[in-house]
Protein backbone atom coordinates (compact mmCIF):
# COMPACT_ATOMS: atom_id res chain seq x y z
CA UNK A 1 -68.96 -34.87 -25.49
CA UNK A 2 -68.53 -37.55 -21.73
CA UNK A 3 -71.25 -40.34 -22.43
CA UNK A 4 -72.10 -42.72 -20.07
CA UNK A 5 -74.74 -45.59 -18.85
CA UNK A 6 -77.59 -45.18 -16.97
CA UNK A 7 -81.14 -46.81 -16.29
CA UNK A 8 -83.92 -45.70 -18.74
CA UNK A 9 -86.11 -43.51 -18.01
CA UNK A 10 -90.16 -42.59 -19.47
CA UNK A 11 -88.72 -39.36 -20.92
CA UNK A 12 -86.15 -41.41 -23.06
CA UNK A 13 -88.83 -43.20 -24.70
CA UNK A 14 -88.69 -41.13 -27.97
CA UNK A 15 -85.38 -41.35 -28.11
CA UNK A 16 -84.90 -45.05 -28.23
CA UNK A 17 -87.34 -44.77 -30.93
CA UNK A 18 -85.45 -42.74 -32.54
CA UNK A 19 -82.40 -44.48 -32.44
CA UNK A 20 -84.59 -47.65 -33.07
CA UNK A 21 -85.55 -46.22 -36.49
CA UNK A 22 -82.29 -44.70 -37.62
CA UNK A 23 -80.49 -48.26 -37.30
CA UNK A 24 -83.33 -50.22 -38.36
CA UNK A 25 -81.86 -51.11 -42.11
CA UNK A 26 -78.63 -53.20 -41.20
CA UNK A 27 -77.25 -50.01 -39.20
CA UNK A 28 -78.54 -47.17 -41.47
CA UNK A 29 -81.43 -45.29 -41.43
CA UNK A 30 -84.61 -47.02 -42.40
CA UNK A 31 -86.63 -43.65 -42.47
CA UNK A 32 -87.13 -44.04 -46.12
CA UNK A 33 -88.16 -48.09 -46.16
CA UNK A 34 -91.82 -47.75 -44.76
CA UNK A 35 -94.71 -45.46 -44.78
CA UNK A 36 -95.02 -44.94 -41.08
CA UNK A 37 -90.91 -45.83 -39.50
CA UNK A 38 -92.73 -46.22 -36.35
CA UNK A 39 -93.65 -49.78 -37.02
CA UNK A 40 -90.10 -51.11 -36.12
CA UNK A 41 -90.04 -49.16 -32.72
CA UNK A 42 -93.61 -50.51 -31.70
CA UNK A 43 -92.22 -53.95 -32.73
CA UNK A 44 -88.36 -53.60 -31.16
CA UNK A 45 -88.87 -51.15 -28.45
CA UNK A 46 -92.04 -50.31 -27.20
CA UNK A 47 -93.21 -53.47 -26.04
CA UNK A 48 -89.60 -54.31 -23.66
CA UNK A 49 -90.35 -50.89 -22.37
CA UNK A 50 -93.87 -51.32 -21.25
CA UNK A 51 -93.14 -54.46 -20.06
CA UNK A 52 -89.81 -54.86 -18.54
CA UNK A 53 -88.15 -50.56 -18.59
CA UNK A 54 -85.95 -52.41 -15.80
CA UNK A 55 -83.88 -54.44 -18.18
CA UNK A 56 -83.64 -50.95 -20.27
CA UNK A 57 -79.97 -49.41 -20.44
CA UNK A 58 -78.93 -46.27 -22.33
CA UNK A 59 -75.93 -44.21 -23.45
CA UNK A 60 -76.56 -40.86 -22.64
CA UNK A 61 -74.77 -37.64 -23.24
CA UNK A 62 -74.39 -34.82 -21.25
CA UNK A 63 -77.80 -33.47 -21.89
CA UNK A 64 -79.28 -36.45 -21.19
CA UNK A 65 -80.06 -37.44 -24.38
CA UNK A 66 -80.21 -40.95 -25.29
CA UNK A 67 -77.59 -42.32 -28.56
CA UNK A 68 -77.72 -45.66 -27.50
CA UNK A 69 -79.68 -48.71 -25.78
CA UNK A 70 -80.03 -51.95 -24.87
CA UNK A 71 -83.29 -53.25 -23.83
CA UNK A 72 -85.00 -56.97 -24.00
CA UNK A 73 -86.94 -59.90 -21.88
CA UNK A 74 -85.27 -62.08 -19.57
CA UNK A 75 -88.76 -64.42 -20.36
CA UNK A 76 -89.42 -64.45 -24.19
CA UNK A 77 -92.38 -67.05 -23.56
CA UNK A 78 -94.14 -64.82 -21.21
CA UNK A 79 -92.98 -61.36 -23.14
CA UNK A 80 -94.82 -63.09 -25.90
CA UNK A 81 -97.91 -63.88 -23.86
CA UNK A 82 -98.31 -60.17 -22.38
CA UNK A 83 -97.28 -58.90 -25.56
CA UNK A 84 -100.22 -60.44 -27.56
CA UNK A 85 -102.54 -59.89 -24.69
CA UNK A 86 -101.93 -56.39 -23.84
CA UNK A 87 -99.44 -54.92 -26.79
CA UNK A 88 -100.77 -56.05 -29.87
CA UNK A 89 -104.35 -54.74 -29.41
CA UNK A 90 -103.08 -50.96 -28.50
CA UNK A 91 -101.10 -50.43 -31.44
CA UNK A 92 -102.20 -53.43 -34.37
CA UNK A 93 -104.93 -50.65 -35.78
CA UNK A 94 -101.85 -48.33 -36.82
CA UNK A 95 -100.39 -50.65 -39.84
CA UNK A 96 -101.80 -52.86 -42.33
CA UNK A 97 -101.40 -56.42 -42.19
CA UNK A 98 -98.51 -57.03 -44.41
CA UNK A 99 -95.16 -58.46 -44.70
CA UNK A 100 -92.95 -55.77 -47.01
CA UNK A 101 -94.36 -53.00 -44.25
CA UNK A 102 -93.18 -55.56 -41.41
CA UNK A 103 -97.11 -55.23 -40.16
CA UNK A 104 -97.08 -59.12 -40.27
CA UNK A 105 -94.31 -59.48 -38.30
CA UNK A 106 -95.73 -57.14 -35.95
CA UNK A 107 -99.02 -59.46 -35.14
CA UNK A 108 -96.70 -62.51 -35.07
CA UNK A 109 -94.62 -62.23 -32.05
CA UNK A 110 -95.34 -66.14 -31.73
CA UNK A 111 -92.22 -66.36 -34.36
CA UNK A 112 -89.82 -65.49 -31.52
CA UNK A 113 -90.31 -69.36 -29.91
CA UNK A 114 -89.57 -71.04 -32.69
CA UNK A 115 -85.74 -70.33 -32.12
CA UNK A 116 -84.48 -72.32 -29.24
CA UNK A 117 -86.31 -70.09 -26.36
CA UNK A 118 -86.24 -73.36 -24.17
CA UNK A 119 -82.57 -73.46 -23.97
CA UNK A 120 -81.95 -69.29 -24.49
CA UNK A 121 -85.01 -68.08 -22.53
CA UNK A 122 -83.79 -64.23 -22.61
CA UNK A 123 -83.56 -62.58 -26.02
CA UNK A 124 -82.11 -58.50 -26.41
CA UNK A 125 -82.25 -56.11 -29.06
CA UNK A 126 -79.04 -53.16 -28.84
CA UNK A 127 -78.19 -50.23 -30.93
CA UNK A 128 -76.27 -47.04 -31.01
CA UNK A 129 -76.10 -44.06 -33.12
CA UNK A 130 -72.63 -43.24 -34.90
CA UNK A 131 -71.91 -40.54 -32.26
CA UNK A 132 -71.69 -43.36 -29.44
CA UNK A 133 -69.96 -45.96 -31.33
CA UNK A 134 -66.22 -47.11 -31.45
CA UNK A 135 -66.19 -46.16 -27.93
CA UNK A 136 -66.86 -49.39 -26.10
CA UNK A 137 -70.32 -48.46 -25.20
CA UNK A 138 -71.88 -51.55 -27.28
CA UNK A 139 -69.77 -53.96 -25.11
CA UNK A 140 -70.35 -52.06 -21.69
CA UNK A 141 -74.02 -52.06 -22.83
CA UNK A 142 -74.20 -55.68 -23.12
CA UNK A 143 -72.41 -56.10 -19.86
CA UNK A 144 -74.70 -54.23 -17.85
CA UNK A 145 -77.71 -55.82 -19.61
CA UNK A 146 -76.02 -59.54 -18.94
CA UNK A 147 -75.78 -58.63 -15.63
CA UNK A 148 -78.82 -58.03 -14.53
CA UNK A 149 -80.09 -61.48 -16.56
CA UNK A 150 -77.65 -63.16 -14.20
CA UNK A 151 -79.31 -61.49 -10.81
CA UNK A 152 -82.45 -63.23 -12.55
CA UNK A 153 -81.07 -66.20 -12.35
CA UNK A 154 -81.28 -66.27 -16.68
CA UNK A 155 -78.55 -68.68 -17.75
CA UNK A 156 -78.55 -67.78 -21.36
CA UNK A 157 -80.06 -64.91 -24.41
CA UNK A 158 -80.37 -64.96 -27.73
CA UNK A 159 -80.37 -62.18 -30.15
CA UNK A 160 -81.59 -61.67 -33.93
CA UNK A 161 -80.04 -59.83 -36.50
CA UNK A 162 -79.77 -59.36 -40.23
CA UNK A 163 -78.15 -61.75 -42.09
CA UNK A 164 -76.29 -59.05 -44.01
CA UNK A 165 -74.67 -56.79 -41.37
CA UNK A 166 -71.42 -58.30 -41.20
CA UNK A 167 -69.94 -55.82 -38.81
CA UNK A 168 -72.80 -56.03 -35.87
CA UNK A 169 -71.79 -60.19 -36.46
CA UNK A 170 -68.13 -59.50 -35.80
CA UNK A 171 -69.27 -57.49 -32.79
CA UNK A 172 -71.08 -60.13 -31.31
CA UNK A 173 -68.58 -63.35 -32.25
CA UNK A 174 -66.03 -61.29 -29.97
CA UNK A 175 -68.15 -60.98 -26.89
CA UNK A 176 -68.80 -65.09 -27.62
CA UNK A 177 -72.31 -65.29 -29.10
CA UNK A 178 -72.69 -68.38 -31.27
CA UNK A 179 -75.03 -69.12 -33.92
CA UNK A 180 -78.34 -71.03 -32.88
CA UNK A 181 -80.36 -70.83 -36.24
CA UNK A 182 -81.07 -69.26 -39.29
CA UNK A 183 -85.01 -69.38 -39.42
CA UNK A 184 -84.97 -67.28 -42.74
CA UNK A 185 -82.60 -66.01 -45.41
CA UNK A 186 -82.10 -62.66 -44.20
CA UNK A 187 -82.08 -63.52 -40.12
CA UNK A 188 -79.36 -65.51 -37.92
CA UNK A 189 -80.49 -65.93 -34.36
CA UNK A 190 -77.17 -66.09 -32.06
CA UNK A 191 -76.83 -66.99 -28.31
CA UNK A 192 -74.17 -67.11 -25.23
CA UNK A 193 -74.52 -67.78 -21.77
CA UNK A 194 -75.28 -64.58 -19.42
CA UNK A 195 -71.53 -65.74 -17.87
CA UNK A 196 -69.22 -62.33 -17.58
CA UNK A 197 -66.64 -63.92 -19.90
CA UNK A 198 -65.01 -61.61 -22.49
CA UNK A 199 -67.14 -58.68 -21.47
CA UNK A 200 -65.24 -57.06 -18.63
CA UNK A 201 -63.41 -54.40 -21.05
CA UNK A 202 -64.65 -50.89 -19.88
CA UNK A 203 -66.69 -48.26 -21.96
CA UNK A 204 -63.37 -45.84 -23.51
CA UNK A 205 -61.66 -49.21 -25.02
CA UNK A 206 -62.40 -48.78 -28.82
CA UNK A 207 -64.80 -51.57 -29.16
CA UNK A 208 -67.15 -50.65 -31.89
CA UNK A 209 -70.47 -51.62 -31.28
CA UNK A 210 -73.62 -53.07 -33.74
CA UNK A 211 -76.08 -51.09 -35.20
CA UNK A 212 -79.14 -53.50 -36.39
């Protein structure tokens, strides 16, 4: 089954949320964790894609369907702005306010500049499916997605990710992301320039790639 990269597109959107959903407990499913899933897409994916699709990447399959993405903001201060202006009212109404159902984290975006966004003004969120890792999509992903942070004249991203998924950490120390803080027990905020360094291995190399 060929897989390659390719620009998002509207029809992929339930994908992604898919995919979103189905890596959202330290790279398993997290299905089971909440009574409506669809909180942790309308917190890690819908907002990049109404508000930047162009910094959107996926892994596709023949078919077109999506196993994989990459998406994020090359301006977490203004992402954060837009996203409690225009985000945050459209889809608030659909969870309760509380933290074990993430709807707290939801309304708190605000949380996001608290991590060094002065010095790491981009931030990304990637994950693939089983089906499109150990492939070297994960790094090609990131390449891409680096890439186009660089023709924005970005200098450097951050990322956040579970304290406890020691693989998607081993991913990211060998594409040369460093840890920035650890604002709570179970996150570790990491960051690396948007230079090319260690990222110019090709999707087909064996890299295995995160899942969140």
């Amino acid at each position: 089954m060929p897989l390659s990269i390719r620009r998002y597109r509207p029809e992929d959107r339930e994908d992604l949320y898919e995919i979103c959903v189905r890596t959202g407990d330290n790279g398993a499913d997290a299905s089971s964790l909440y009574p409506d899933p669809r909180i942790l897409p309308d917190i890690f994916v819908g907002p990049y894609l109404a508000q930047e699709p162009e910094l959107a990447y996926v892994v596709a399959d023949e078919a077109g369907r999506a196993l994989g993405y990459v998406l994020g903001t090359a301006d977490t201060r203004r992402f954060v702005a837009r996203y409690l202006e225009e985000w945050l009212p459209a889809v608030a109404g659909r969870y309760p306010d509380d933290r074990d159902g993430r709807g707290h984290e939801l309304r708190h975006p605000e949380a996001m500049l608290a991590t060094g966004v002065d010095g790491y003004p981009a931030h990304l969120h990637i994950d693939l499916l089983p089906e499109a890792q150990g492939q070297g999509f994960g790094r090609e992903l990131m390449r891409v997605f680096l890439a186009a942070l660089r023709e924005r004249a970005v200098p450097r991203v951050q990322l956040g990710m579970g304290a406890a998924n020691h693989a998607a950490r081993a991913f990211y120390d060998r594409l040369g992301f460093e840890e920035l803080a650890r604002p709570t027990p179970r996150l570790v905020v990491l960051g690396r320039t948007t230079a090319e360094d260690g990222l110019t291995a090709r999707a087909g190399s064996g890299t295995s790639a995160p899942r969140r």
